[in-house]
Protein backbone atom coordinates (compact mmCIF):
# COMPACT_ATOMS: atom_id res chain seq x y z
CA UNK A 1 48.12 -15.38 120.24
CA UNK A 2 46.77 -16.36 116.60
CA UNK A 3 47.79 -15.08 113.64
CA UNK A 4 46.44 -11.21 112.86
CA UNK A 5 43.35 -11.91 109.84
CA UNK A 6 41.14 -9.24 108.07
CA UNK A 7 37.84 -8.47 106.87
CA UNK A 8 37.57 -8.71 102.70
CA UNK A 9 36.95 -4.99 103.33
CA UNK A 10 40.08 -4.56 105.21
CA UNK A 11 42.16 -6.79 102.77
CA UNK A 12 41.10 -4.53 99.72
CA UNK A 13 41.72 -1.39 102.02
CA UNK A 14 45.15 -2.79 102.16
CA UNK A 15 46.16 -4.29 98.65
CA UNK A 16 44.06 -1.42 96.88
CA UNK A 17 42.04 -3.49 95.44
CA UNK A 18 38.11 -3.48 94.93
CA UNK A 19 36.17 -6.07 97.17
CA UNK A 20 34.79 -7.42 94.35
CA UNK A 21 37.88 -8.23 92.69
CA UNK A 22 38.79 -10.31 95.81
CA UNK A 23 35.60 -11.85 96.09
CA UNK A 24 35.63 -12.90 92.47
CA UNK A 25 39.34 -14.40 92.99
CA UNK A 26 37.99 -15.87 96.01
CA UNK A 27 35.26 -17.82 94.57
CA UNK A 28 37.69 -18.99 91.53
CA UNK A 29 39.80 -20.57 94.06
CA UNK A 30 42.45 -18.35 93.71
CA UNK A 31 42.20 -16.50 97.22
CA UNK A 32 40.62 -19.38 99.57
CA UNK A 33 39.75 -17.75 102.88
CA UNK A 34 41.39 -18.58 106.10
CA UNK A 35 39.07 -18.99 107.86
CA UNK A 36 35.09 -18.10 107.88
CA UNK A 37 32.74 -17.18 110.74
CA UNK A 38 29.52 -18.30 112.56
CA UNK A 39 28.16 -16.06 110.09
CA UNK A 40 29.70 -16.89 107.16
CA UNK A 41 32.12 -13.99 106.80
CA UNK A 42 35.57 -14.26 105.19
CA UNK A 43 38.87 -13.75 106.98
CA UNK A 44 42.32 -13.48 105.55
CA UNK A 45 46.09 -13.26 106.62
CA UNK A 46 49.18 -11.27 105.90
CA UNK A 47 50.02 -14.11 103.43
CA UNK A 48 47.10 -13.33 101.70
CA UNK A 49 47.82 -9.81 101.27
CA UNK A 50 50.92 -10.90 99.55
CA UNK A 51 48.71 -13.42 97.51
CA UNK A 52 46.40 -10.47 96.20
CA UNK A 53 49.05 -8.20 94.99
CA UNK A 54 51.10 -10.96 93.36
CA UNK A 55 47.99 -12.24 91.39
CA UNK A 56 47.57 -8.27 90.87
CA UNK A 57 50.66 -7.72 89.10
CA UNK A 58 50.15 -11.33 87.11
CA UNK A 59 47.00 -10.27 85.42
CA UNK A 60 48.05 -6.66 84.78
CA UNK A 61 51.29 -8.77 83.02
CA UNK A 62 48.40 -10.24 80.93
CA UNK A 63 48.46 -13.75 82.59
CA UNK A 64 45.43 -15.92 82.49
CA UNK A 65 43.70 -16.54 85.90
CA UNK A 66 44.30 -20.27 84.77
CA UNK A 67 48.39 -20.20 84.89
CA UNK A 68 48.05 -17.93 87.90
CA UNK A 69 45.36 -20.94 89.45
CA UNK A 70 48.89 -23.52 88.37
CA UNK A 71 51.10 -21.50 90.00
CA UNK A 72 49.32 -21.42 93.03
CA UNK A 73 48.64 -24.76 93.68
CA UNK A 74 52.35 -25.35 92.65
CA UNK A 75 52.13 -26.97 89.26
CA UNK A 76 54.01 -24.26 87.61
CA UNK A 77 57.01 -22.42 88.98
CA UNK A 78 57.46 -18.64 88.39
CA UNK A 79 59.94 -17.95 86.88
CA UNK A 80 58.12 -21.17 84.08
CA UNK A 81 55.03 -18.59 84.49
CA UNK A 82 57.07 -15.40 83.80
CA UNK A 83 59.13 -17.08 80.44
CA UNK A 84 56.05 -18.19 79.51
CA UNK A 85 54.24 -15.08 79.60
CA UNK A 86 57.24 -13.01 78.46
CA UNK A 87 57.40 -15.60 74.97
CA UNK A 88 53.56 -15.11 74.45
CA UNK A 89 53.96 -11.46 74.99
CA UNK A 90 56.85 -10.77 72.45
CA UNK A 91 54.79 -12.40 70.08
CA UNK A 92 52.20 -10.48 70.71
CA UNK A 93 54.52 -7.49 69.69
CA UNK A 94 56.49 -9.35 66.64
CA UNK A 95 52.85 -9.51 65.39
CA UNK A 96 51.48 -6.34 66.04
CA UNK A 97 54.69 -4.68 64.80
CA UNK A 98 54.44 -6.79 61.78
CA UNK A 99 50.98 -5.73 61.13
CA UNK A 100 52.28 -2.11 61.83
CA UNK A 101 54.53 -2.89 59.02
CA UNK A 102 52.16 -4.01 56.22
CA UNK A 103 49.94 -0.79 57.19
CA UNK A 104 52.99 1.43 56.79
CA UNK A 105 53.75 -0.35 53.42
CA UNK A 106 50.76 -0.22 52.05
CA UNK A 107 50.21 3.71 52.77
CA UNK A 108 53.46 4.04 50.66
CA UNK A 109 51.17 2.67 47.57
CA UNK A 110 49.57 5.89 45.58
CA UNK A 111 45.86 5.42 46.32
CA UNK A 112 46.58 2.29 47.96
CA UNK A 113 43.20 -0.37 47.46
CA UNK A 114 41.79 -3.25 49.24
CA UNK A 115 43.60 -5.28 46.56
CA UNK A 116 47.23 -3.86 47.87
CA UNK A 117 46.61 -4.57 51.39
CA UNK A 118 45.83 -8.19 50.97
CA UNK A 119 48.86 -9.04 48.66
CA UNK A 120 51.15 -7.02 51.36
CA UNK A 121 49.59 -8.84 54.25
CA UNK A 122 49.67 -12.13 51.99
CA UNK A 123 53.49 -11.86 51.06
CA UNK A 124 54.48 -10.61 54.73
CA UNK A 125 52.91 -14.42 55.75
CA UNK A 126 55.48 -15.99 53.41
CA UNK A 127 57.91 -17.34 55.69
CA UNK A 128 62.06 -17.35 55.19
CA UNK A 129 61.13 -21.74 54.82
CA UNK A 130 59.23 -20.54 51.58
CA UNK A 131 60.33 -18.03 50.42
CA UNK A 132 64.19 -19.57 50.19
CA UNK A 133 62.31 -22.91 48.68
CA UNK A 134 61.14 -20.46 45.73
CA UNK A 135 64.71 -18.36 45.40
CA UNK A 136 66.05 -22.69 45.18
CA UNK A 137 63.78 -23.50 42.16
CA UNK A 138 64.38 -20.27 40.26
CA UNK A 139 68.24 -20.70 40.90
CA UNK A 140 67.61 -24.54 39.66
CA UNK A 141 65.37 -23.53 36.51
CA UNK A 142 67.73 -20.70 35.39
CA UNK A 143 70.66 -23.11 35.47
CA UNK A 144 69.10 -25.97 33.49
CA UNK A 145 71.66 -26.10 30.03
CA UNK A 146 74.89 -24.04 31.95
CA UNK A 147 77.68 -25.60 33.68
CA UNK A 148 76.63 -24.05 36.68
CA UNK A 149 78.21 -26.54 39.13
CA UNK A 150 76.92 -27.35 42.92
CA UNK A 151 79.76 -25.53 44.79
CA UNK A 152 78.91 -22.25 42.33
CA UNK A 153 74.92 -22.58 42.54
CA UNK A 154 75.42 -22.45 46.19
CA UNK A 155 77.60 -19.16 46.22
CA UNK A 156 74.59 -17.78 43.97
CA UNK A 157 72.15 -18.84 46.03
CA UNK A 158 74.04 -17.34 49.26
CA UNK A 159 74.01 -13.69 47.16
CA UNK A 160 70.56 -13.91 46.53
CA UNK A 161 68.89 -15.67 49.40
CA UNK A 162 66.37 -12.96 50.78
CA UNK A 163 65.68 -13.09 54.09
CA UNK A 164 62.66 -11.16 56.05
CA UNK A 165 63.66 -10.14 59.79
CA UNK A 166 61.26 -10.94 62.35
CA UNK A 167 60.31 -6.96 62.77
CA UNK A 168 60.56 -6.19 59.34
CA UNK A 169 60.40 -1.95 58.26
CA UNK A 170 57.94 -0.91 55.66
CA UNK A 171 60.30 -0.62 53.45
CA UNK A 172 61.50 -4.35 53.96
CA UNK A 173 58.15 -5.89 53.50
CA UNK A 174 57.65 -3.41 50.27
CA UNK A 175 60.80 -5.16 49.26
CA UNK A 176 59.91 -8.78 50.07
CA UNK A 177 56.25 -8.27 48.25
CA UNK A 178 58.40 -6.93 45.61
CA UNK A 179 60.46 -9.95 45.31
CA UNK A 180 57.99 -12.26 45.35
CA UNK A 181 56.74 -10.75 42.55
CA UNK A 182 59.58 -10.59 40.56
CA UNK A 183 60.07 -14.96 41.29
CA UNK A 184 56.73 -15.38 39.95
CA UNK A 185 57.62 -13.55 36.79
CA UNK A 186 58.20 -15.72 33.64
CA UNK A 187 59.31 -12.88 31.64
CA UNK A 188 61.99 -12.46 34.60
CA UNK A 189 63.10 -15.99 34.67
CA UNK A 190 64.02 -15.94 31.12
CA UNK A 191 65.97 -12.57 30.70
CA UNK A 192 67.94 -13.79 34.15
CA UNK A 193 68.01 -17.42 32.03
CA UNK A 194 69.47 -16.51 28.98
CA UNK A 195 72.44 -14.15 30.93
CA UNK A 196 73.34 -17.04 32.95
CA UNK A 197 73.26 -19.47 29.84
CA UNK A 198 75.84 -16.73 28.10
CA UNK A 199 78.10 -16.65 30.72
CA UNK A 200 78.29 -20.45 32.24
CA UNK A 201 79.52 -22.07 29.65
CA UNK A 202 82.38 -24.96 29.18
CA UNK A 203 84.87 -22.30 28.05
CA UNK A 204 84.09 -20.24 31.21
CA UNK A 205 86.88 -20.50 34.51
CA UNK A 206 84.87 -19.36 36.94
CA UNK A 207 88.00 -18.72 39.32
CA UNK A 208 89.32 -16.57 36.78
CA UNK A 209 86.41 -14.59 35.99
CA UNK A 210 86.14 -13.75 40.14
CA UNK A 211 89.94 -12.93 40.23
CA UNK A 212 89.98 -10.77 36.99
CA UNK A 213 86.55 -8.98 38.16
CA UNK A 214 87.79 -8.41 42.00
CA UNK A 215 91.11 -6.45 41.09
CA UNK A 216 89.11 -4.56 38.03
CA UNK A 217 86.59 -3.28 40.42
CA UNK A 218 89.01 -2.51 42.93
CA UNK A 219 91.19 -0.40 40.59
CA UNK A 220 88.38 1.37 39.41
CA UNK A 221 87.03 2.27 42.56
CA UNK A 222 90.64 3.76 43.06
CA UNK A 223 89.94 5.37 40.08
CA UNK A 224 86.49 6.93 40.91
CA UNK A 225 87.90 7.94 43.86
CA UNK A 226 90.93 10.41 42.53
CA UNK A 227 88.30 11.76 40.17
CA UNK A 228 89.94 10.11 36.96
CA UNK A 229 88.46 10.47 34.10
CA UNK A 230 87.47 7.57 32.50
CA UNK A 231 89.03 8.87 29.01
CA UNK A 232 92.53 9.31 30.79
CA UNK A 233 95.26 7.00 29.69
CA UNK A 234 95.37 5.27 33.49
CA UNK A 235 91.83 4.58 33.12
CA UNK A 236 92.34 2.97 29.11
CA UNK A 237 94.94 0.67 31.11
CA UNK A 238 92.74 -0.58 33.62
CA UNK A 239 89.67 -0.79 30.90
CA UNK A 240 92.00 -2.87 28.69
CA UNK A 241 93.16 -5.29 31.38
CA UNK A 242 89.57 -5.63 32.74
CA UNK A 243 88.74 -6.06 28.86
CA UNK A 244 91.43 -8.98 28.49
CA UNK A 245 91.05 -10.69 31.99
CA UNK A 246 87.86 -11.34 31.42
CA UNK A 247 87.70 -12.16 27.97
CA UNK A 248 90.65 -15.19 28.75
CA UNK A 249 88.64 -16.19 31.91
CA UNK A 250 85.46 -16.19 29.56
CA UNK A 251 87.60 -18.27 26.45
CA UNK A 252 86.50 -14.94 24.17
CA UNK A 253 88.55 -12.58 22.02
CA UNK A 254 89.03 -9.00 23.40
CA UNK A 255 86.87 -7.52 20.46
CA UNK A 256 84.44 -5.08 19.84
CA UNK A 257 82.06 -8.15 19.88
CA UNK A 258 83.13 -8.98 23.57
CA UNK A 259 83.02 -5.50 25.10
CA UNK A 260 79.29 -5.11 23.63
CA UNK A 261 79.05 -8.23 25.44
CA UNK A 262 79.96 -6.64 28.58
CA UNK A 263 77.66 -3.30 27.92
CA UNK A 264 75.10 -5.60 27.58
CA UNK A 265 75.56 -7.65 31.27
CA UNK A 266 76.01 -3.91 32.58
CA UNK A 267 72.13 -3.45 31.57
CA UNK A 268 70.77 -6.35 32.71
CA UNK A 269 72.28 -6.12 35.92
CA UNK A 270 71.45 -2.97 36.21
CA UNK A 271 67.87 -3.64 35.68
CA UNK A 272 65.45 -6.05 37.12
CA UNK A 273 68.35 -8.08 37.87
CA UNK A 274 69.88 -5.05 39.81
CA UNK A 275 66.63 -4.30 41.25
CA UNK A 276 66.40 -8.06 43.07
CA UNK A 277 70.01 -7.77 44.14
CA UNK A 278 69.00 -4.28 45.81
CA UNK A 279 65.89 -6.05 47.51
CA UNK A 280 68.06 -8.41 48.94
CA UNK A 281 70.29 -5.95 50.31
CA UNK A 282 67.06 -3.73 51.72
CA UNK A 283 66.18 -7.51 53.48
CA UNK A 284 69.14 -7.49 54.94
CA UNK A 285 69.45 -4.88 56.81
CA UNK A 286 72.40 -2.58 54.35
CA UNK A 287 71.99 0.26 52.47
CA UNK A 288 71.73 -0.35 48.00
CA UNK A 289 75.23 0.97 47.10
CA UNK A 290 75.24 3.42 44.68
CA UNK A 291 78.60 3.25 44.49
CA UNK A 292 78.97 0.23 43.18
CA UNK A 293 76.89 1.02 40.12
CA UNK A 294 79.39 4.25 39.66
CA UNK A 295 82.06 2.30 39.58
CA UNK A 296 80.86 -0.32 37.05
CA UNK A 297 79.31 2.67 35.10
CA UNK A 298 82.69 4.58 35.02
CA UNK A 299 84.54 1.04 33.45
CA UNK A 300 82.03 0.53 30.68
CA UNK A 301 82.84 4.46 29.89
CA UNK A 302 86.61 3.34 30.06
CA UNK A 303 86.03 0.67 27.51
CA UNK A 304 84.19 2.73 25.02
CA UNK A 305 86.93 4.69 24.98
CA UNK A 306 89.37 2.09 23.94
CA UNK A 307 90.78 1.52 20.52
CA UNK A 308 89.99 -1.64 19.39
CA UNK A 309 90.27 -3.31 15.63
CA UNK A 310 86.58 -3.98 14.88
């Protein structure tokens, strides 16, 4: 007995399908008949019911009737089909979250204008490649003069190397545009020059500095924490040793002279400086620490509470 065939209309009445769906795979080569009548008719076998529903689930997968076509004729395997559509697919997504993304941002502009959604869209197309080749030259021209040395420049470059994830938030790409800006800024480059020029200099240990600056902030955050004030004599003790630490790791005197020194690197980092190490921290994924500027805040109050010979 031969093999049990169908009609095209019985084949659709089984797989679901329209007829002219099957005759339209049919005629691409997709769904050769078996066989064909006197009359011209088309017949088909259980293996091409299979065929129909696996080529159905393909194309609602989004895969071209070309790969389908290659995987038929066994030029592509498919699980190769199935990667391949899955990696075209989640780029799909990356991209259409991405543009998600740069809407979002740009609604969180006041009035936003054509002009805001083109330099969002613009700076979200910066890649991680560029974008760290840029954070490299401003590290490079804001060294020029110090004694920045390689091993240090690459510790700075590690704290401020932005990075945008591949589904970036609104907030993430509001922070990336916002870098970008803040590289391209000359006014920028020279108020982050000139700090780094008064700190890296030959008298500066560099070990030191890190050592002295670790156990200050750590003892202040103690501080902060058993709501000391920053008048109290515990907190004058821990002012004064920050005050000295750093001022032997820096080759200055402990002076008045030195500690305005230090109220004035509060500022700066607390400014646009501040702001870019905040971005960086939005890029990566963390929460801006507020606490960090509390504790920093509550040692400068320390120090202007200390008696000093001026």
């Amino acid at each position: 007995m031969g093999a049990k065939t169908y009609t095209i209309g019985d084949l659709a009445r089984l797989t679901g399908q329209p007829v002219r769906r099957i005759r339209f795979y049919s005629d691409k080569g997709l769904l050769p008949p078996a066989r064909r009548s006197a009359s011209n008719y088309r017949f088909y076998t259980d293996e091409d019911v299979a065929k129909v529903e696996l080529i159905h689930a393909l194309r609602e997968a989004g895969v071209s009737l070309d790969m389908i076509e290659r995987l038929l004729a066994r030029h592509l395997t498919l699980s190769d089909l199935l990667q391949t559509r899955l990696d075209i697919l989640e780029a799909e997504i990356a991209a259409k979250n991405r543009m998600a993304a740069v809407l979002r941002a740009t609604l969180r502009v006041p009035n936003p204008a054509d002009g805001d959604l083109r330099r969002i869209w613009t700076m979200s197309n910066l890649s991680n490649q560029q974008m760290r080749a840029r954070v490299e030259r401003f590290v490079d021209r804001i060294a020029a003069g110090t004694t920045l040395s390689r091993e240090w420049r690459r510790q700075v470059l590690n704290m401020s190397m932005p990075e945008l994830p591949e589904v970036p938030t609104a907030e993430q790409l509001s922070a990336w545009a916002e870098l970008s800006a803040l590289l391209s800024d000359p006014s920028f480059e020279r108020e982050v020059q000139e700090g780094t020029k008064e700190f890296w200099t030959n008298a500066l240990d560099p070990a030191a500095y890190e050592v002295a600056s670790t156990k200050a902030y750590e003892v202040a955050t103690r501080g902060v924490a058993d709501g000391l004030s920053p008048q109290s004599a515990r907190a004058q003790i821990i002012a004064r040793d920050w005050l000295e630490g750093s001022a032997r790791a820096l080759g200055r005197n402990p002076d008045c002279a030195f500690r305005e020194w230090h109220f004035t690197q509060y500022e700066r980092n607390a400014g646009r400086l501040g702001r870019y190490r905040e971005l960086v921290t939005i890029l990566h994924g963390d929460t801006p620490l507020a606490a960090d500027r509390k504790v920093w805040s509550w040692l400068n109050d320390a120090m202007r509470s200390l008696q000093l010979s001026c």
